[in-house]
Every structure is written in C-alpha cells, then in structure tokens.
PDB file of N, CA and C in Angstrom:
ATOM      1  N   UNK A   1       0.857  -1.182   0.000  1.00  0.00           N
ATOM      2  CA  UNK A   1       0.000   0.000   0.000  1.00  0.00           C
ATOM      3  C   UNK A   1       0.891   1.230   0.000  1.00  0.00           C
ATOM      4  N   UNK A   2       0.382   1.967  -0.820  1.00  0.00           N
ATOM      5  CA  UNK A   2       1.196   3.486  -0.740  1.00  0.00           C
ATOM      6  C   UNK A   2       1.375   4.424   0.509  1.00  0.00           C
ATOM      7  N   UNK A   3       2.179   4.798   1.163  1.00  0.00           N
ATOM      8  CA  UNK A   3       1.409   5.127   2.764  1.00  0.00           C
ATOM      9  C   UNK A   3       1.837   6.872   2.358  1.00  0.00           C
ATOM     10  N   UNK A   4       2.257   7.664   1.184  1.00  0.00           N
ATOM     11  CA  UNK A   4       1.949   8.613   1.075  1.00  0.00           C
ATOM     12  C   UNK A   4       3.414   9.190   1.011  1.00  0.00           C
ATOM     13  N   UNK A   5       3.588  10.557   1.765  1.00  0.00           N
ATOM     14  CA  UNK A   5       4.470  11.331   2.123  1.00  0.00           C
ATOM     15  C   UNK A   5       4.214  10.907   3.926  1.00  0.00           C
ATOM     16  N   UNK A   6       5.593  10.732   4.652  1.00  0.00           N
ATOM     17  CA  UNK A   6       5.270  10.564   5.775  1.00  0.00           C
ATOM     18  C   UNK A   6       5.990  12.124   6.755  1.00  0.00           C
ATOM     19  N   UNK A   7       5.384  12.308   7.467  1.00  0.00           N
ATOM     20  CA  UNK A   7       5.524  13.563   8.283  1.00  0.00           C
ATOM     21  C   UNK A   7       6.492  13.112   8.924  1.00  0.00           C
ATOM     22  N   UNK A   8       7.440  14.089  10.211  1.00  0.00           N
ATOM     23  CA  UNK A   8       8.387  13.831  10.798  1.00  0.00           C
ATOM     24  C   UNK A   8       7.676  12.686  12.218  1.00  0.00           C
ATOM     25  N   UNK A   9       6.238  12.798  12.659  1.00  0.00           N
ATOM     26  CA  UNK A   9       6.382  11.526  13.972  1.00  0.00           C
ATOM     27  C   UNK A   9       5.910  10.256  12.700  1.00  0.00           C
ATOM     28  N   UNK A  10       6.275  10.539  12.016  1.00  0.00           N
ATOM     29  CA  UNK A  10       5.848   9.106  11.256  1.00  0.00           C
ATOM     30  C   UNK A  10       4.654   8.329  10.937  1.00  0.00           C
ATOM     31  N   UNK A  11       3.807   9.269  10.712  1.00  0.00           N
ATOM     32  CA  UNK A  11       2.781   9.184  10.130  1.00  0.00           C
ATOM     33  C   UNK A  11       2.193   9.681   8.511  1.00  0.00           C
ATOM     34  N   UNK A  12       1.469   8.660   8.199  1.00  0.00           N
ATOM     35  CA  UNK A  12       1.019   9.134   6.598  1.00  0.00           C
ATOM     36  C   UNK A  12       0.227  10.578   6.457  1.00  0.00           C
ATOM     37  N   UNK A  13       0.729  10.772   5.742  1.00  0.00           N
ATOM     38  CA  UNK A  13       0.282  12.246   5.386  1.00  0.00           C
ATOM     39  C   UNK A  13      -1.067  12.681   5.998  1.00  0.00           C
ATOM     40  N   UNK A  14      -2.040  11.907   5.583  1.00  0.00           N
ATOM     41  CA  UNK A  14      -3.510  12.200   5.938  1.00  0.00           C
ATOM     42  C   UNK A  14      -3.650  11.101   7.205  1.00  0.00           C
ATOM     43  N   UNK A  15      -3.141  10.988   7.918  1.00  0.00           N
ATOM     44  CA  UNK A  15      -3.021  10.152   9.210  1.00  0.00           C
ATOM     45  C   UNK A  15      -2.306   9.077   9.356  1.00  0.00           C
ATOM     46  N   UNK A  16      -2.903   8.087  10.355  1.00  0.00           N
ATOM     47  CA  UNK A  16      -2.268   7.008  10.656  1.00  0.00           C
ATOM     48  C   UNK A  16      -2.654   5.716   9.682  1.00  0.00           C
ATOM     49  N   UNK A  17      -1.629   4.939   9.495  1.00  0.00           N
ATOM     50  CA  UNK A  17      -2.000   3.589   8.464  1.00  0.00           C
ATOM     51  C   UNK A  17      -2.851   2.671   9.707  1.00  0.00           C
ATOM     52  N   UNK A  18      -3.555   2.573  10.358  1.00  0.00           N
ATOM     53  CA  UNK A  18      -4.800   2.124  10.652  1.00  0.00           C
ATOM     54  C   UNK A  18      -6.405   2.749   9.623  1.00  0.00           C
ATOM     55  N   UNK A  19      -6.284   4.150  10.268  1.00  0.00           N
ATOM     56  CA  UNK A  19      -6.983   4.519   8.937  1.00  0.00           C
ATOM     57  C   UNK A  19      -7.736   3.754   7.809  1.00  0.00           C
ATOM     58  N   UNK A  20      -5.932   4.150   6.680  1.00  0.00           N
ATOM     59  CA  UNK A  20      -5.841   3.943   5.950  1.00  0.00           C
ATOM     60  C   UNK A  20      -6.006   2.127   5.506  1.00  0.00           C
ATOM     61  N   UNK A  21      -6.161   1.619   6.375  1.00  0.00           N
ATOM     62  CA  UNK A  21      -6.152   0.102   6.274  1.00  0.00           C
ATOM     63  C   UNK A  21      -7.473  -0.313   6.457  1.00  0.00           C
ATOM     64  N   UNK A  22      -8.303   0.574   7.313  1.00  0.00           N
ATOM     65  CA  UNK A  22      -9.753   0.336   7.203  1.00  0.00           C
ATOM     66  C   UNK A  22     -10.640   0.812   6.136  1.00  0.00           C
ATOM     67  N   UNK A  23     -10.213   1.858   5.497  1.00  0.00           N
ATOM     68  CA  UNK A  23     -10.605   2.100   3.990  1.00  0.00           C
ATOM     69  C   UNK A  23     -10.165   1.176   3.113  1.00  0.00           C
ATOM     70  N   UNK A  24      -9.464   0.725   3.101  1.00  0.00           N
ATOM     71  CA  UNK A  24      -8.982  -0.272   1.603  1.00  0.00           C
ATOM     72  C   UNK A  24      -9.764  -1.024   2.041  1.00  0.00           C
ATOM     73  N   UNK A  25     -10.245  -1.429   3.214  1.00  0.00           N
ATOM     74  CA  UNK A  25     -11.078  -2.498   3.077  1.00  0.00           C
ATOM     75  C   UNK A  25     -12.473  -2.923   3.210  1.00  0.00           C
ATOM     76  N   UNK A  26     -12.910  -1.375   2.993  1.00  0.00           N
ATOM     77  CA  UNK A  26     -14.354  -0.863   2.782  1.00  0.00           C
ATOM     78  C   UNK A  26     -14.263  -1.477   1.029  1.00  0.00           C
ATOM     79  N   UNK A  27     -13.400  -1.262   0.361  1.00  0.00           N
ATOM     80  CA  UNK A  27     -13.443  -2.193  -1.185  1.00  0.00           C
ATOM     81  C   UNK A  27     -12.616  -3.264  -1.344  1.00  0.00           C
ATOM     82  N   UNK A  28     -12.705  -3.675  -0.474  1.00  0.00           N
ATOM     83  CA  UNK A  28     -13.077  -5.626  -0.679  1.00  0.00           C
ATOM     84  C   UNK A  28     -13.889  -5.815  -1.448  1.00  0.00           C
ATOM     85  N   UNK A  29     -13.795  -6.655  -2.333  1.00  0.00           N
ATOM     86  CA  UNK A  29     -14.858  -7.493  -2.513  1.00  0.00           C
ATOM     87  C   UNK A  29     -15.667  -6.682  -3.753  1.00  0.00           C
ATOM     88  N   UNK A  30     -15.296  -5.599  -4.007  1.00  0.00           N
ATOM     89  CA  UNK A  30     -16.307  -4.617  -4.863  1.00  0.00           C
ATOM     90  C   UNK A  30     -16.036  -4.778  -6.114  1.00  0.00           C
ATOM     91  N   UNK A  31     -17.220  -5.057  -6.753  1.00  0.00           N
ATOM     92  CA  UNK A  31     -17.084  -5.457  -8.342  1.00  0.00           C
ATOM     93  C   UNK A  31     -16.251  -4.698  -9.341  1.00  0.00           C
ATOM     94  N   UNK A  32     -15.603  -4.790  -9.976  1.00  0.00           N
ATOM     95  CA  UNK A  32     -14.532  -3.771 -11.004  1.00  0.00           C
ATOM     96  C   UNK A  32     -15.606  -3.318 -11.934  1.00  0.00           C
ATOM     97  N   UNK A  33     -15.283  -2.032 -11.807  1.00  0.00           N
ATOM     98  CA  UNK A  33     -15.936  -0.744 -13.141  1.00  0.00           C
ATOM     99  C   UNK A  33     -15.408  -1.187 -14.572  1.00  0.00           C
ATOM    100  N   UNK A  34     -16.643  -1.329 -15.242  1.00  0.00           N
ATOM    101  CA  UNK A  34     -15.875  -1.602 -16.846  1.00  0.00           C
ATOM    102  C   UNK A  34     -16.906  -0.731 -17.575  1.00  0.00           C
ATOM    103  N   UNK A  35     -16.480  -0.139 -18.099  1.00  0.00           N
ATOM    104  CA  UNK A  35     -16.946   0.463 -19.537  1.00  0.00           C
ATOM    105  C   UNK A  35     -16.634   0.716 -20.525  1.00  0.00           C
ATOM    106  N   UNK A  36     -17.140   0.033 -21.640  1.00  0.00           N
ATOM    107  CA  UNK A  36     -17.020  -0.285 -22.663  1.00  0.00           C
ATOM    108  C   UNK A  36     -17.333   0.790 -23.815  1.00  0.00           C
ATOM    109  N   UNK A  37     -15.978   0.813 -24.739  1.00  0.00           N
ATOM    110  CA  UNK A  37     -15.897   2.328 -25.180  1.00  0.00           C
ATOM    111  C   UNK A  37     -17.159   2.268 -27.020  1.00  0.00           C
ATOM    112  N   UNK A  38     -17.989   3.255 -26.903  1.00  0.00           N
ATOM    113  CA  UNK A  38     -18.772   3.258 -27.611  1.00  0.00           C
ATOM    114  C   UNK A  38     -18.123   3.286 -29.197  1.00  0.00           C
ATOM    115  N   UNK A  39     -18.549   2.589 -29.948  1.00  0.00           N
ATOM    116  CA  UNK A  39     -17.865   3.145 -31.883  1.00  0.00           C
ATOM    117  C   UNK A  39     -18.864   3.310 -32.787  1.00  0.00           C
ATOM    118  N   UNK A  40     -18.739   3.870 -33.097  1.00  0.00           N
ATOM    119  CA  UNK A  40     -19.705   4.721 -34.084  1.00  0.00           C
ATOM    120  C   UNK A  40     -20.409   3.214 -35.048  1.00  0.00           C
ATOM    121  N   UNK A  41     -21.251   3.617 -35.525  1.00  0.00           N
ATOM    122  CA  UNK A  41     -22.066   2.390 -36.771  1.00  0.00           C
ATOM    123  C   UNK A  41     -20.862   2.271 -37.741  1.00  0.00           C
ATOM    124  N   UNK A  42     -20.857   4.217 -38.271  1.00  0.00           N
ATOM    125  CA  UNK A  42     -20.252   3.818 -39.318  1.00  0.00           C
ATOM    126  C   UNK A  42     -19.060   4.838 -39.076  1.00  0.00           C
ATOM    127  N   UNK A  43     -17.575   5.085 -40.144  1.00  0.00           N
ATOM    128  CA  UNK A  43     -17.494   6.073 -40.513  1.00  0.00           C
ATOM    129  C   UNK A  43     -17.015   5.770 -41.374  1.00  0.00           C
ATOM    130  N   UNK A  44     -17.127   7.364 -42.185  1.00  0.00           N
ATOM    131  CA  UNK A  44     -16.923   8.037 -43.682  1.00  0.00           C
ATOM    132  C   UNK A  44     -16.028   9.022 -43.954  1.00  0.00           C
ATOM    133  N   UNK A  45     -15.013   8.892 -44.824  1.00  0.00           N
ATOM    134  CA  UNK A  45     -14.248  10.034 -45.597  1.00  0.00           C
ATOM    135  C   UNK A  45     -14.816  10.650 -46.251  1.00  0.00           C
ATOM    136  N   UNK A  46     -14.940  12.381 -46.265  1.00  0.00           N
ATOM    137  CA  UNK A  46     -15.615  12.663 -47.204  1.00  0.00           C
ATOM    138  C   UNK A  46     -14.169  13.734 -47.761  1.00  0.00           C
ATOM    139  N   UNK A  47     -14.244  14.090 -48.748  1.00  0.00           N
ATOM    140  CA  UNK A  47     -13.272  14.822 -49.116  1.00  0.00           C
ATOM    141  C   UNK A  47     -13.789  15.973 -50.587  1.00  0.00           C
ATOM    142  N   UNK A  48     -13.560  17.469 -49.831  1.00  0.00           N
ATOM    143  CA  UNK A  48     -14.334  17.936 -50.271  1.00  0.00           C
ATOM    144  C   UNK A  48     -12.821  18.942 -51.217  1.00  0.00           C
ATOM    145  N   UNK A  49     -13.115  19.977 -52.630  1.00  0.00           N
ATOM    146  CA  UNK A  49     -12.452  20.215 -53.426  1.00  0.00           C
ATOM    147  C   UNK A  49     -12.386  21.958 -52.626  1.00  0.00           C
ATOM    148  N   UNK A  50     -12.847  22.213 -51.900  1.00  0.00           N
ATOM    149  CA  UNK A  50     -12.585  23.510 -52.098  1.00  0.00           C
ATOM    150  C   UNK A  50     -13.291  24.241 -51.155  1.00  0.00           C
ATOM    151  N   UNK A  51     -13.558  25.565 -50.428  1.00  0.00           N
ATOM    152  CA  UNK A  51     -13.732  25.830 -49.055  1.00  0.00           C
ATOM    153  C   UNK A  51     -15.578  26.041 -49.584  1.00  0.00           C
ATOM    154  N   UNK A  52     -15.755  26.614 -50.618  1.00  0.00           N
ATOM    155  CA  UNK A  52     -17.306  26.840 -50.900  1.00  0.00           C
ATOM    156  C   UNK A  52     -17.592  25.508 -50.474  1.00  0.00           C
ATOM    157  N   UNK A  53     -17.338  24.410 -51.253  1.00  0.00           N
ATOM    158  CA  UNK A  53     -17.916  23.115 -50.852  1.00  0.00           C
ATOM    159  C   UNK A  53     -17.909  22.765 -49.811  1.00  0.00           C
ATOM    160  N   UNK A  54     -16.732  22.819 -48.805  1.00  0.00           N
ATOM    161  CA  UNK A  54     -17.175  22.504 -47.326  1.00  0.00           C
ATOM    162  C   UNK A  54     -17.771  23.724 -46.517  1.00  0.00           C
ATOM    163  N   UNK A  55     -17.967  24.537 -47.250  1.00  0.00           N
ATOM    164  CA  UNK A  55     -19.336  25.563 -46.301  1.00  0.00           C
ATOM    165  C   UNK A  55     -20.374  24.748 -47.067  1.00  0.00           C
ATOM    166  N   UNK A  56     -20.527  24.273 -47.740  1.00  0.00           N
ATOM    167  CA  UNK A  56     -22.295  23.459 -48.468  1.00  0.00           C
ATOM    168  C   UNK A  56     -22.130  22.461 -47.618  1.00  0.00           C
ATOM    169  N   UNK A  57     -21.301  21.474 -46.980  1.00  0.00           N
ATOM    170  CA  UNK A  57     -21.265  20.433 -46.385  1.00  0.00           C
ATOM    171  C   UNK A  57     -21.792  20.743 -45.216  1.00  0.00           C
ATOM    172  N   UNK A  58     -21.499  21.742 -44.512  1.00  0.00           N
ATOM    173  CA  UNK A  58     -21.314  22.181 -42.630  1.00  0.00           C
ATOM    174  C   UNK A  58     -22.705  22.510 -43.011  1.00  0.00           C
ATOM    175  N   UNK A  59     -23.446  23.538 -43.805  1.00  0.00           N
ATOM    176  CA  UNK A  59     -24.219  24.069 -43.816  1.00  0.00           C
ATOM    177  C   UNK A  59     -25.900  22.805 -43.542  1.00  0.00           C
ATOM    178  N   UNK A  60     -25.688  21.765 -44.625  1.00  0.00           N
ATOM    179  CA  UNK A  60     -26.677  20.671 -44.921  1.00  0.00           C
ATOM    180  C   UNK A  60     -26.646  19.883 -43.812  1.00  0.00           C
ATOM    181  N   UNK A  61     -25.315  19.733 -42.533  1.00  0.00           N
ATOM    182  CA  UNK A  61     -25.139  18.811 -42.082  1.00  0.00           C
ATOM    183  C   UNK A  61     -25.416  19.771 -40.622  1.00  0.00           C
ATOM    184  N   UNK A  62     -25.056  21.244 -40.874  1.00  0.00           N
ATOM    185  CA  UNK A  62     -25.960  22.001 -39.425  1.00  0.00           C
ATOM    186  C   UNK A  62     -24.631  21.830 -38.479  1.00  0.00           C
ATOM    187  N   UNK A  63     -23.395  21.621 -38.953  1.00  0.00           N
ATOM    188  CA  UNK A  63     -22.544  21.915 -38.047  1.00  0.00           C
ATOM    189  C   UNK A  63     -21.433  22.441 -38.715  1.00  0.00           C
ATOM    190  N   UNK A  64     -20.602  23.226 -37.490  1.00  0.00           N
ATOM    191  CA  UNK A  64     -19.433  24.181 -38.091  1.00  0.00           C
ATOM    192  C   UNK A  64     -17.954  22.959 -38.241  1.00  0.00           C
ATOM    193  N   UNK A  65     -17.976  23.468 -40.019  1.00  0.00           N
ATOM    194  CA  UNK A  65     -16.772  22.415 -40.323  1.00  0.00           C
ATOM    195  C   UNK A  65     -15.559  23.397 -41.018  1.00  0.00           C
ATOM    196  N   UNK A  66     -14.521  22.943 -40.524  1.00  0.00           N
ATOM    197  CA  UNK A  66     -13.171  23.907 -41.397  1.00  0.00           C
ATOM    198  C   UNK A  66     -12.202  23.167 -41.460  1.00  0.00           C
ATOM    199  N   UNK A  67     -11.359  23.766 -41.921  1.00  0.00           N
ATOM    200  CA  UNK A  67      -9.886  23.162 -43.203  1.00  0.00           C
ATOM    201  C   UNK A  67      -9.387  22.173 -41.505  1.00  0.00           C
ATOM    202  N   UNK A  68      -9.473  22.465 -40.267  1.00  0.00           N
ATOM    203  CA  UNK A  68      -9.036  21.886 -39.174  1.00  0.00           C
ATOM    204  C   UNK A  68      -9.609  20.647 -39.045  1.00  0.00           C
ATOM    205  N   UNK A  69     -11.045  20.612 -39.489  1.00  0.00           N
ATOM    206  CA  UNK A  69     -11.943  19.697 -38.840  1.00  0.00           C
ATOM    207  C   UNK A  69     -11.165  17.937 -38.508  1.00  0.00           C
ATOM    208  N   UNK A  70     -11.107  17.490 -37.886  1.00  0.00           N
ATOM    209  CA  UNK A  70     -10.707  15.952 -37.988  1.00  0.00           C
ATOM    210  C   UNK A  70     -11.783  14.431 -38.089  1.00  0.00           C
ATOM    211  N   UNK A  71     -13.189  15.369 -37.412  1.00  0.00           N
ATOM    212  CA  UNK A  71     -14.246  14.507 -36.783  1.00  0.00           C
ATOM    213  C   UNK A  71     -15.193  15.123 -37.190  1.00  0.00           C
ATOM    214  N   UNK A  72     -16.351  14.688 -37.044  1.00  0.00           N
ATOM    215  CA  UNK A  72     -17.867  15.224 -36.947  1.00  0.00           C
ATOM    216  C   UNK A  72     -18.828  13.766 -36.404  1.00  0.00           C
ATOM    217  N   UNK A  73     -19.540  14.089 -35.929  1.00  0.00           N
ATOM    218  CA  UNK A  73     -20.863  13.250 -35.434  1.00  0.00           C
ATOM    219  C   UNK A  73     -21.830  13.596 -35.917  1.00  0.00           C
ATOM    220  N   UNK A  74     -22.590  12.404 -36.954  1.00  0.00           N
ATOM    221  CA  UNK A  74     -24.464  13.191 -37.332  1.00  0.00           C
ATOM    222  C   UNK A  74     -25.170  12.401 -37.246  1.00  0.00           C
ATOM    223  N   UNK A  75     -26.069  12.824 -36.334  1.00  0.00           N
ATOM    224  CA  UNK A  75     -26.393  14.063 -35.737  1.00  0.00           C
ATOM    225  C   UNK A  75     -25.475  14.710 -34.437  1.00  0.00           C
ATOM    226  N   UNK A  76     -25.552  16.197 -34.400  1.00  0.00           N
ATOM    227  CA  UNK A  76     -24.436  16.562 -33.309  1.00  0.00           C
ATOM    228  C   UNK A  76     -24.569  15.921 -32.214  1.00  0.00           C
ATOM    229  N   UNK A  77     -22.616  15.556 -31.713  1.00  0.00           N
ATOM    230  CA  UNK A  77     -22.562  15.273 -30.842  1.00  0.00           C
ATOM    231  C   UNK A  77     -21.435  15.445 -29.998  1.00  0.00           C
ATOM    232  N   UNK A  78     -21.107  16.299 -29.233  1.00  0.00           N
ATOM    233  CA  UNK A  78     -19.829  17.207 -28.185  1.00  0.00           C
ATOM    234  C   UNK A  78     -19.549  15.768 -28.631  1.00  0.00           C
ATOM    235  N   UNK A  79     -17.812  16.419 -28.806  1.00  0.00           N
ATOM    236  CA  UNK A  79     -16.506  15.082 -28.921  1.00  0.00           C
ATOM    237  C   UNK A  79     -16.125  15.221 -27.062  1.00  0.00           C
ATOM    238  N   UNK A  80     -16.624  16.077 -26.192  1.00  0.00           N
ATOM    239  CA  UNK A  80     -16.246  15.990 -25.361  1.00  0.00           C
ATOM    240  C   UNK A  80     -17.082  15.644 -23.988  1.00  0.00           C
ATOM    241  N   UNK A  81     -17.278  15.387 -23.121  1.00  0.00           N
ATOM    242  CA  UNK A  81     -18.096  15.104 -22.110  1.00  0.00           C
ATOM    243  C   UNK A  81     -18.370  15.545 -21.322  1.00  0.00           C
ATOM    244  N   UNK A  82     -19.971  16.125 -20.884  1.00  0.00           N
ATOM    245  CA  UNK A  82     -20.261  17.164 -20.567  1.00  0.00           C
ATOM    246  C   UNK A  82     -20.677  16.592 -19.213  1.00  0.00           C
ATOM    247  N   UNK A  83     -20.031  17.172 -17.969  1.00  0.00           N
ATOM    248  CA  UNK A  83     -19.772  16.858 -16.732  1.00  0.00           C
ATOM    249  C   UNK A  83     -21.056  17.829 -15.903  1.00  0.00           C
ATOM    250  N   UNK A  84     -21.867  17.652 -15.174  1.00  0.00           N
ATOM    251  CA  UNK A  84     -23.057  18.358 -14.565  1.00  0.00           C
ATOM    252  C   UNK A  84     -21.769  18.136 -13.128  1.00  0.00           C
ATOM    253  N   UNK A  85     -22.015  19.522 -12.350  1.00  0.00           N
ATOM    254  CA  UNK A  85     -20.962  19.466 -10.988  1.00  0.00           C
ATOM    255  C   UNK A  85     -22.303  19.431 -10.244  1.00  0.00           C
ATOM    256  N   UNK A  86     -21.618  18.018  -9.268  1.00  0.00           N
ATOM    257  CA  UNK A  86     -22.852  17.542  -7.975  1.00  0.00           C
ATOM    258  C   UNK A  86     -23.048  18.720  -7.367  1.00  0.00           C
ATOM    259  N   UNK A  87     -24.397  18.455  -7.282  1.00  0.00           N
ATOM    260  CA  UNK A  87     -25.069  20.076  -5.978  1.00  0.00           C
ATOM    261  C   UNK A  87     -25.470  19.050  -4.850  1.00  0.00           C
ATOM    262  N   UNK A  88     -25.006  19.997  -3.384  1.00  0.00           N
ATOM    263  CA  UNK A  88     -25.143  19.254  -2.440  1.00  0.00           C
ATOM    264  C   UNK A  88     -26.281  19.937  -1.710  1.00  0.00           C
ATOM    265  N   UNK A  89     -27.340  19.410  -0.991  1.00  0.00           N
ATOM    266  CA  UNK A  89     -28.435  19.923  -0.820  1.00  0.00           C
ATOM    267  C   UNK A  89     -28.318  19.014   0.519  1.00  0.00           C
ATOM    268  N   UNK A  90     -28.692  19.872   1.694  1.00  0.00           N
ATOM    269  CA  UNK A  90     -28.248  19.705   3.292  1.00  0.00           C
ATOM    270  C   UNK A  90     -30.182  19.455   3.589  1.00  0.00           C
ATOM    271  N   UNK A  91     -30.210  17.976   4.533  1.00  0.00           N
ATOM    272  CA  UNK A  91     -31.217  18.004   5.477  1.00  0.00           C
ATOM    273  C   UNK A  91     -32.135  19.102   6.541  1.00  0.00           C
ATOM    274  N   UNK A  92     -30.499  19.897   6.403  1.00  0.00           N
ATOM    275  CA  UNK A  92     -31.344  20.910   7.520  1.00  0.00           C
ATOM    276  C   UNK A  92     -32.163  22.107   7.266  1.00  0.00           C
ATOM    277  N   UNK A  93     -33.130  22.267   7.960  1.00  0.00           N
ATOM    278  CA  UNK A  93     -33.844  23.647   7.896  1.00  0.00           C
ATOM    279  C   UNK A  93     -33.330  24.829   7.840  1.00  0.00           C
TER     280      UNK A  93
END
C-alpha cells in the first residue's frame, strides 16, 4: 500500500495507516468498473475540393466544419463530455 508522504512523527500524510487500512477495506470485494468504449455504426471520408464546398457540407449537415476539422458526429454530438458538478443539498432547515 502506498502510505503517502510521511511527516516527521511518522505518520502518513492524511493520518495514521490504521486509517488507511480500514478504507482499503471498505473495497473488498467490490465489483470492477468496466466500460465499454462506444464506436460509431459507421465512418466516412468525405473529401471535399474547395472551401465553398465545405461551407455546403457544414451548412446541410448544421454543423461548423473547417480546413481543421478531424471529426464530426451526425447528428451533433460534443466530442467531449459534458460533466453536470454535484449540488449538495443539506437536510437541515
């Protein structure tokens, strides 16, 4: 077990390895996280002659495409993952 950075009386950073020994073993036993990475149906090269034509492309397809582009999803879809930050909402009055 990693016991951290240890302070000068010799203890792990965030306390004592008792602690830390009763947490590791709150995950015993706990099933392993797997997720399985999604792939598209299909994909397609499209290769277009000239910048008018890929403004007709972005335009029909409703998303912004340029000489950079590497990807697209259709229908749109963020290449990135959009994280909601937990709100914590207290019992008390």
């Amino acid at each position: 077990m990693d016991k951290g950075i240890i302070s000068e009386g010799g203890q792990g950073l965030f306390g004592d390895d008792a602690q830390a020994s009763i947490q590791d073993q709150e995950w015993l036993d706990m099933p392993e996280f797997v997720q399985d990475k999604k792939e598209p149906y299909a994909k397609i090269i499209i290769r277009v002659e000239n910048k008018e034509d890929l403004d007709e492309l972005a335009k029909r397809i409703s998303q912004p495409l340029t000489k950079k582009t590497k990807s697209a999803w259709f229908p749109f879809r963020s290449h990135f993952r959009e994280f909601k930050q937990p709100q914590w909402r207290s019992n008390e009055s």
